[in-house]
Protein backbone atom coordinates (compact mmCIF):
# COMPACT_ATOMS: atom_id res chain seq x y z
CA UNK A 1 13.38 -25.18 -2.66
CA UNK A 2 12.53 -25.76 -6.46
CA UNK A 3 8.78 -26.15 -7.03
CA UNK A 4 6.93 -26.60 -10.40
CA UNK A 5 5.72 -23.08 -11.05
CA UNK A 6 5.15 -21.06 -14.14
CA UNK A 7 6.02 -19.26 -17.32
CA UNK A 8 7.39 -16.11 -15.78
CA UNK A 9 8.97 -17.03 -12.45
CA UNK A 10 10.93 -20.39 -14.64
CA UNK A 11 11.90 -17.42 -16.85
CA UNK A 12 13.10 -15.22 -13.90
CA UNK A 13 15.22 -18.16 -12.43
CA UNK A 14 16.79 -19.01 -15.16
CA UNK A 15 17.85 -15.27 -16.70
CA UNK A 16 18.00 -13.30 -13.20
CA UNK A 17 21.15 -14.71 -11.96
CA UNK A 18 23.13 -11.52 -10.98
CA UNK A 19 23.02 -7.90 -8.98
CA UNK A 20 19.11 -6.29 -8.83
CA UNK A 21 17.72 -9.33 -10.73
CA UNK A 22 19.59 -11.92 -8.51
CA UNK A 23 17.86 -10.28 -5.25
CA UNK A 24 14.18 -10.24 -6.74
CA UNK A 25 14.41 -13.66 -6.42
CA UNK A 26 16.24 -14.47 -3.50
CA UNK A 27 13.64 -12.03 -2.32
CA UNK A 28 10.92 -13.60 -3.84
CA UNK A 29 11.59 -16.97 -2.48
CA UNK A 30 12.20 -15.64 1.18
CA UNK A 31 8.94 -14.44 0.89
CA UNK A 32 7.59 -17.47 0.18
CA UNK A 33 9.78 -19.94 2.93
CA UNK A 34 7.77 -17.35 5.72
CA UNK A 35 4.89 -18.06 4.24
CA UNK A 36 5.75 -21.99 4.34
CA UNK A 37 6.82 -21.82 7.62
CA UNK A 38 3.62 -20.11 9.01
CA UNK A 39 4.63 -16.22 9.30
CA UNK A 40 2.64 -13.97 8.16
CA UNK A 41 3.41 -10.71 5.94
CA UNK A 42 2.86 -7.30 5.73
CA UNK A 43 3.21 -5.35 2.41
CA UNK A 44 3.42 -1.39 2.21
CA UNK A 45 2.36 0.38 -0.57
CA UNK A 46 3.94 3.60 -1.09
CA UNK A 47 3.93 6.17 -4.15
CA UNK A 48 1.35 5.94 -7.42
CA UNK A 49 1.10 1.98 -6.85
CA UNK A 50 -2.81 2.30 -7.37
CA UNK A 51 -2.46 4.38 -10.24
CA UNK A 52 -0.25 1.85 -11.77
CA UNK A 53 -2.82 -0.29 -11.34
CA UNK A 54 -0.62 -3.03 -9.60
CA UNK A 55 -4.13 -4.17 -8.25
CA UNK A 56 -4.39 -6.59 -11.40
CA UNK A 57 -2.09 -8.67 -9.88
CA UNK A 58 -2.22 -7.43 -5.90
CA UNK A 59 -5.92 -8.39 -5.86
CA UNK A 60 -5.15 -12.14 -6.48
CA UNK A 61 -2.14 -12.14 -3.50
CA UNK A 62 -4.88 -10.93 -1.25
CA UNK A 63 -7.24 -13.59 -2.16
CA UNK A 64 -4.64 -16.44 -2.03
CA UNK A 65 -3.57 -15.14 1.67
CA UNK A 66 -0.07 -14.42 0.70
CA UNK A 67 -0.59 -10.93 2.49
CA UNK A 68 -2.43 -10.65 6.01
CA UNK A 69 -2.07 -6.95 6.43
CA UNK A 70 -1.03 -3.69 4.57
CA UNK A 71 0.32 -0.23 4.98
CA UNK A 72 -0.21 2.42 2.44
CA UNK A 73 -0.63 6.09 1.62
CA UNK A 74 -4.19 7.97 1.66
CA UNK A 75 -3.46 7.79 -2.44
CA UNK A 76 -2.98 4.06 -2.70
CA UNK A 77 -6.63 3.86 -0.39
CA UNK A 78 -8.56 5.81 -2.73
CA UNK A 79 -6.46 5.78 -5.94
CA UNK A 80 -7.40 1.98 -6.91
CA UNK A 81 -11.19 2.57 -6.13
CA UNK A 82 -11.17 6.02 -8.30
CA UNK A 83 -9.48 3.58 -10.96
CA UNK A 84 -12.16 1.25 -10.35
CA UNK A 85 -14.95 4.35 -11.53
CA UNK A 86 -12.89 5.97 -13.70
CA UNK A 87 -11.02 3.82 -16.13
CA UNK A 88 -12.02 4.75 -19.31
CA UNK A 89 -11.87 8.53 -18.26
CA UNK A 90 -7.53 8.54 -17.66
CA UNK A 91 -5.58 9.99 -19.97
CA UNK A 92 -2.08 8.33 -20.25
CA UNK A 93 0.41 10.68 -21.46
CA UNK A 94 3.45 8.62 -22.47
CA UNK A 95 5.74 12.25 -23.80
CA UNK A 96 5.33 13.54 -19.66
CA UNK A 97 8.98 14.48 -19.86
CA UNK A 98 8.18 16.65 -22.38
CA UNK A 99 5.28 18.44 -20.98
CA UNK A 100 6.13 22.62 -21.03
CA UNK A 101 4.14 24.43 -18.20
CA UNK A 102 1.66 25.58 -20.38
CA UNK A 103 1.32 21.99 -21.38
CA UNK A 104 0.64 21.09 -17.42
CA UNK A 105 -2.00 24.37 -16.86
CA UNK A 106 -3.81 23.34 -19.83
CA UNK A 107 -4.30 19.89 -18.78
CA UNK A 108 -5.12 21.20 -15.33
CA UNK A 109 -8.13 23.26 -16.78
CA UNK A 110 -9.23 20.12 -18.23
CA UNK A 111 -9.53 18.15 -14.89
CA UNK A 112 -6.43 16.10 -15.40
CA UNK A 113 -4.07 15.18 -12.41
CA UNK A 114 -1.22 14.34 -13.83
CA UNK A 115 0.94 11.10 -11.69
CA UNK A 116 3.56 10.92 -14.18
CA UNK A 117 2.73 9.40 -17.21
CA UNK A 118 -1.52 8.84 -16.06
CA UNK A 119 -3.50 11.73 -15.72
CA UNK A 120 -6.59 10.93 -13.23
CA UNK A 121 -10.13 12.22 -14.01
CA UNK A 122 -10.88 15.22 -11.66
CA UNK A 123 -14.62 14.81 -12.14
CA UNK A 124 -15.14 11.00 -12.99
CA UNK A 125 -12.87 10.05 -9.83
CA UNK A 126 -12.44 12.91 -7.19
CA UNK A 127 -15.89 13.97 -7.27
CA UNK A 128 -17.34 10.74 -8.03
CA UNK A 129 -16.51 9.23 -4.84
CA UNK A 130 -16.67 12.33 -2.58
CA UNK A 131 -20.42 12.10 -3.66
CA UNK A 132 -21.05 8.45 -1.94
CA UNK A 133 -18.09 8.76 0.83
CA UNK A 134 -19.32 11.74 2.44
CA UNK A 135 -23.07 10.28 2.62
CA UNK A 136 -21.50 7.59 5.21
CA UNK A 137 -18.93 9.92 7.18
CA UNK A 138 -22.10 11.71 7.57
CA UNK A 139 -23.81 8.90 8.87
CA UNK A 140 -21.27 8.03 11.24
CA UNK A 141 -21.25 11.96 12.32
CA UNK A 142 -24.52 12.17 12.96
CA UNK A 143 -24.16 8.68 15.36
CA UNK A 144 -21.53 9.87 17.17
CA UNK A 145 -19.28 6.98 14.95
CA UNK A 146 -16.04 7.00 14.31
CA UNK A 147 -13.83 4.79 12.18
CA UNK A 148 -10.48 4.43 10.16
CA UNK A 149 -9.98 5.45 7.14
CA UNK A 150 -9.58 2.65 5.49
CA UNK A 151 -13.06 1.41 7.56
CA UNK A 152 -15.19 4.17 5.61
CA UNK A 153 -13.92 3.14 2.14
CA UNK A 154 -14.71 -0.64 3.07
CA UNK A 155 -18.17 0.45 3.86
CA UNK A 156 -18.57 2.55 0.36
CA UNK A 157 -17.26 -0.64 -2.00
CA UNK A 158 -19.29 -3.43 0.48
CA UNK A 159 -22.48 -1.06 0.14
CA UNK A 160 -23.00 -1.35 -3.43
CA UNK A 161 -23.08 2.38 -4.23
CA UNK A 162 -20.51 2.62 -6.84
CA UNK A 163 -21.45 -0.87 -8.55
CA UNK A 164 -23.28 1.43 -11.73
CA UNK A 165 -19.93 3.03 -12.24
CA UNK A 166 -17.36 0.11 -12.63
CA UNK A 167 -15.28 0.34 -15.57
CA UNK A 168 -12.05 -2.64 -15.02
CA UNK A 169 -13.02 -6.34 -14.04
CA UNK A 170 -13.65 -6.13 -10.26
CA UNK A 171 -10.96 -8.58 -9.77
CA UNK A 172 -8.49 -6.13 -10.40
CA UNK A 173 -9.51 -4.02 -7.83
CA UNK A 174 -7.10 -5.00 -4.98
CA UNK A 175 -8.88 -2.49 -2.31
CA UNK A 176 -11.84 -4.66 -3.33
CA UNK A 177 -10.26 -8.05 -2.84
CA UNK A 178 -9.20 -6.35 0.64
CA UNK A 179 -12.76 -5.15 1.54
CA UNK A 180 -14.31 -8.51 1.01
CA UNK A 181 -11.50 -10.11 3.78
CA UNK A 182 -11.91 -7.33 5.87
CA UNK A 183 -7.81 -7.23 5.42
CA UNK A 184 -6.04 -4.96 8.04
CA UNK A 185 -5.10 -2.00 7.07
CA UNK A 186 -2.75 0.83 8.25
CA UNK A 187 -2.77 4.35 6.39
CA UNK A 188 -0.55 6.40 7.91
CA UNK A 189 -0.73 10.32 7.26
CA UNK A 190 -4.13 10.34 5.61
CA UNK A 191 -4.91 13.75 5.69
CA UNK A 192 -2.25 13.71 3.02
CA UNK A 193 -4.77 12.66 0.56
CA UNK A 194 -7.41 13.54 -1.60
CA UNK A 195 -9.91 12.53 0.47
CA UNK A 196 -8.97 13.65 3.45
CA UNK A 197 -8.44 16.88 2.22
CA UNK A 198 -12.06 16.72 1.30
CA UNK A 199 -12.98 15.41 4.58
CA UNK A 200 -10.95 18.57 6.34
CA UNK A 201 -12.93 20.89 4.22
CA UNK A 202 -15.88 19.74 5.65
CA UNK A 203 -14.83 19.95 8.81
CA UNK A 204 -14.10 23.22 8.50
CA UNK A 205 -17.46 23.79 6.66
CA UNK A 206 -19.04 22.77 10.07
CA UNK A 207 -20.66 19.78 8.21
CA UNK A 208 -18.04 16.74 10.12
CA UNK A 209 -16.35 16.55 13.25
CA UNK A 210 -12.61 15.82 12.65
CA UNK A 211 -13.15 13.37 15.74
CA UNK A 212 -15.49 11.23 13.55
CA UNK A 213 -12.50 9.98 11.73
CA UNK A 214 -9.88 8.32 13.73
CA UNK A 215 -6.35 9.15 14.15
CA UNK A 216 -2.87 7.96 13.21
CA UNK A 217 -2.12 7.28 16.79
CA UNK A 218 -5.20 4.85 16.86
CA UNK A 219 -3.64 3.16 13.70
CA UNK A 220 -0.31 2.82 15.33
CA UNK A 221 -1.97 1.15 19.01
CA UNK A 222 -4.29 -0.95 16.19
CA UNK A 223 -1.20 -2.39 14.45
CA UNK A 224 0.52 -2.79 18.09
CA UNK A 225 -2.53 -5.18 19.57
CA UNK A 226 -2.67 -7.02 15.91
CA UNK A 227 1.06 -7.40 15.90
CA UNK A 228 0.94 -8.65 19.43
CA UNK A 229 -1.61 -11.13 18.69
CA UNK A 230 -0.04 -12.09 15.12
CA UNK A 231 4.14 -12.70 15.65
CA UNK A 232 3.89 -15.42 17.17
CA UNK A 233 5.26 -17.49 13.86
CA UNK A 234 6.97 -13.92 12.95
CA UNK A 235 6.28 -11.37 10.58
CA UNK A 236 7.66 -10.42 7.65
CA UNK A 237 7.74 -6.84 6.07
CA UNK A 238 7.90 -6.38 2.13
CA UNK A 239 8.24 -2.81 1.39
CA UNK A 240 7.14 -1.55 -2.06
CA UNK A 241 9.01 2.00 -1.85
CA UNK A 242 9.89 4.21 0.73
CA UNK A 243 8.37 7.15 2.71
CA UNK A 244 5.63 7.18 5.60
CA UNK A 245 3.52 3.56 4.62
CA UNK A 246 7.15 2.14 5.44
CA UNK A 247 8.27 4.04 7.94
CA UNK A 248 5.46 4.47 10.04
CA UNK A 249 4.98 0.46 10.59
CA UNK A 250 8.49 -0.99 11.05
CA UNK A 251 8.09 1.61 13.60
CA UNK A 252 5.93 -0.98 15.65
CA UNK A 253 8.77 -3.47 17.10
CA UNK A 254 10.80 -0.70 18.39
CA UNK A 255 7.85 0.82 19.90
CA UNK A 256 6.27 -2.16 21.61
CA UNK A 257 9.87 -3.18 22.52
CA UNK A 258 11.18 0.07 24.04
CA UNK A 259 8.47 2.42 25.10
CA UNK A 260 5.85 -0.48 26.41
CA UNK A 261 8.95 -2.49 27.77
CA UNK A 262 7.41 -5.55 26.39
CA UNK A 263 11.11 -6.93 25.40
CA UNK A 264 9.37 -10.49 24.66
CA UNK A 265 7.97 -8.69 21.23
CA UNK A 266 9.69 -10.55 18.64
CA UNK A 267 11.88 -8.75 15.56
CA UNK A 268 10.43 -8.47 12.28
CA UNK A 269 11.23 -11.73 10.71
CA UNK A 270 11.95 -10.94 6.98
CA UNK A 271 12.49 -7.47 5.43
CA UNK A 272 12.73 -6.91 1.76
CA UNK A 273 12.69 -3.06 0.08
CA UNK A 274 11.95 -1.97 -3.07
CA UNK A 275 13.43 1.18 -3.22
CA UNK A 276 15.53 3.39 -5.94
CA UNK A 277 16.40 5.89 -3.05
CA UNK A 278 20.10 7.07 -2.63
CA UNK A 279 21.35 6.09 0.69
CA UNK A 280 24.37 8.61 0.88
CA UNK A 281 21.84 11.33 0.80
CA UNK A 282 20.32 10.54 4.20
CA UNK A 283 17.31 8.85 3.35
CA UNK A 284 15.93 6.97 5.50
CA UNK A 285 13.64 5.38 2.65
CA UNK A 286 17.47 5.03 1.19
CA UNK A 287 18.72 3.16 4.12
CA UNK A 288 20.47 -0.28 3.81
CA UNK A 289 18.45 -3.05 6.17
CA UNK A 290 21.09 -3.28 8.81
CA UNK A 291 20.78 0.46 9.84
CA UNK A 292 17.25 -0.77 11.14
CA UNK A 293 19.20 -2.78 13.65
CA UNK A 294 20.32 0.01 15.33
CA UNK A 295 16.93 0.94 15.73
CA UNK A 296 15.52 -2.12 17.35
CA UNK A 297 13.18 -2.92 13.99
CA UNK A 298 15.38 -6.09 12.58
CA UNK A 299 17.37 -8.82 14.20
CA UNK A 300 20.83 -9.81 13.08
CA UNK A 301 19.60 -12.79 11.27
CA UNK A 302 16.37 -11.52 10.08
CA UNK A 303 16.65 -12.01 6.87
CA UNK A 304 17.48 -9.10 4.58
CA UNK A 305 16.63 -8.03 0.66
CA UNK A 306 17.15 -4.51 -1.02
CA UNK A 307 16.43 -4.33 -4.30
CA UNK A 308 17.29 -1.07 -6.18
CA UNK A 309 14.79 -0.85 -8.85
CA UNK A 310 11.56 0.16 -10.04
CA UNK A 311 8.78 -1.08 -7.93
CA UNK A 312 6.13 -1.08 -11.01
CA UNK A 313 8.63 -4.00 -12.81
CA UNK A 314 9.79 -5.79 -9.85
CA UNK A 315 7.01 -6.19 -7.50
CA UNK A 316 4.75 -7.82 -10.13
CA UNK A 317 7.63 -10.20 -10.75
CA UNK A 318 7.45 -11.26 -7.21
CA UNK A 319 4.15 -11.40 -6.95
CA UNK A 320 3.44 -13.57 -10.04
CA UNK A 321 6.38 -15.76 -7.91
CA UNK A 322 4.38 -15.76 -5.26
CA UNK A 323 1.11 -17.02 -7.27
CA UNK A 324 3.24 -19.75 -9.08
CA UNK A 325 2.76 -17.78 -12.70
């Protein structure tokens, strides 16, 4: 269906007509007929997306309700608020390829994590918001509270406490944008994270109980009663890279389906990828869409998008589809 929309998707269907471009759009408007035809969609957020501050555009798709829940790492969670704090302190270093080792020690001294080209503040960001997030896991430790990840860093942007340090237009700030709906979200493998590498020192300072923050199996029974109580009009799955915020989802259908025996749970009901993995290596991240038939995550006629390419060019594109830009 042709709609009146803007600049940059009239620009994408007229010049992307063929291979990688071709599927961004087919993509693109899938995404939008499940939308149209009331399903709702979850989008997983995997590598540096924060960092590449794909929240300027993200933060709008959350506020227009093209998204209903998300999956990402522990650095997507924290990343986009440390962006949030610490704009004006990164360092973008566009000759990375060229970076000796004494190149990468010396910016190391300085307090520069380097995510390819974007070097985040060690003291502006890390530190900033280790400050103000361990003040409310406290709280919740000393109440006998516990919450999700994602739950604690809603409380720290909703509270106010990091309003003196905003450096980009809040609007960009798609955790933000999230926080404010009270969006779902699943972050799977959080200990693999700043944060919650902070949050296991303290633990084993004495000062937290690791109990106080809940576990990846609670995500994974949260997404099961929220997918239960969601697919009835289907749900799609648009996955922005590979690894654990996309595997550990999907993983939901087959779950529900085989292990609870609840064989009414309906198929995902639109899967695109992102990916520039190489299938013949045995990636699953790699994997084409029909291989998750096999494993009870897609039906035969869900439809199915892979497009090989670099998530930080094509899922804006989509997006700005999406938000008829």
């Amino acid at each position: 269906m042709t709609k009146n929309k803007g600049a940059i998707t009239n620009f994408i269907e007229k010049y992307y007509l063929h291979f990688n471009a071709a599927a961004l759009v087919d993509a693109a408007k899938g995404y939008e007929e499940q939308l149209e035809n009331g399903a709702k969609m979850l989008v997983s957020l995997a590598g540096a997306m924060s960092t590449a501050e794909l929240g300027k555009i993200f933060a709008e798709v959350i506020r227009q309700d093209k998204v209903q829940i998300i999956s990402c790492t522990g650095a997507n969670l924290e990343e986009d608020i440390m962006n949030l704090v610490a704009h004006s302190h990164y360092k973008r270093v566009p000759n990375y390829r060229d970076l000796t080792p004494q190149d990468e020690w010396d910016l190391l001294e300085k307090g520069l994590n380097r995510v390819t080209d974007t070097c985040i503040p060690e003291e502006e960001a890390f530190r900033r918001l280790q400050e103000h997030i361990f003040k409310i896991w406290k709280d919740a430790d000393d109440k006998g509270e516990r919450f999700l990840p994602h739950e604690f860093m809603y409380k720290m942007l909703l509270s106010g406490v990091l309003e003196e340090y905003y450096e980009i237009d809040l609007k960009d700030s798609w955790m933000y944008a999230a926080a404010e709906k009270n969006l779902p979200i699943i972050c799977p493998g959080w200990e693999d994270s700043t944060m919650g590498n902070i949050f296991a020192s303290y633990v084993m300072k004495g000062e937290l109980k690791a109990s106080t923050m809940k576990s990846g199996i609670e995500y994974m029974t949260f997404l099961a009663d929220w997918y239960t109580a969601n697919s009835q009009n289907g749900i799609g799955f648009f996955q922005i890279g590979g690894g654990i915020a996309g595997d550990f989802p999907i993983c939901v259908v087959p779950m529900l389906y085989q292990d609870m025996e609840r064989t009414d749970t309906p198929f995902w009901s639109y899967f695109c990828q992102i990916s520039d993995s190489t299938t013949s290596y045995g990636s699953y991240s790699g994997a084409v869409p029909n291989e998750k038939i096999t494993w009870g995550k897609l039906d035969i006629n869900t439809p199915k998008y892979i497009i090989e390419s670099d998530a930080t060019i094509v899922a804006p594109l989509i997006f700005a589809y999406l938000l008829d830009m």
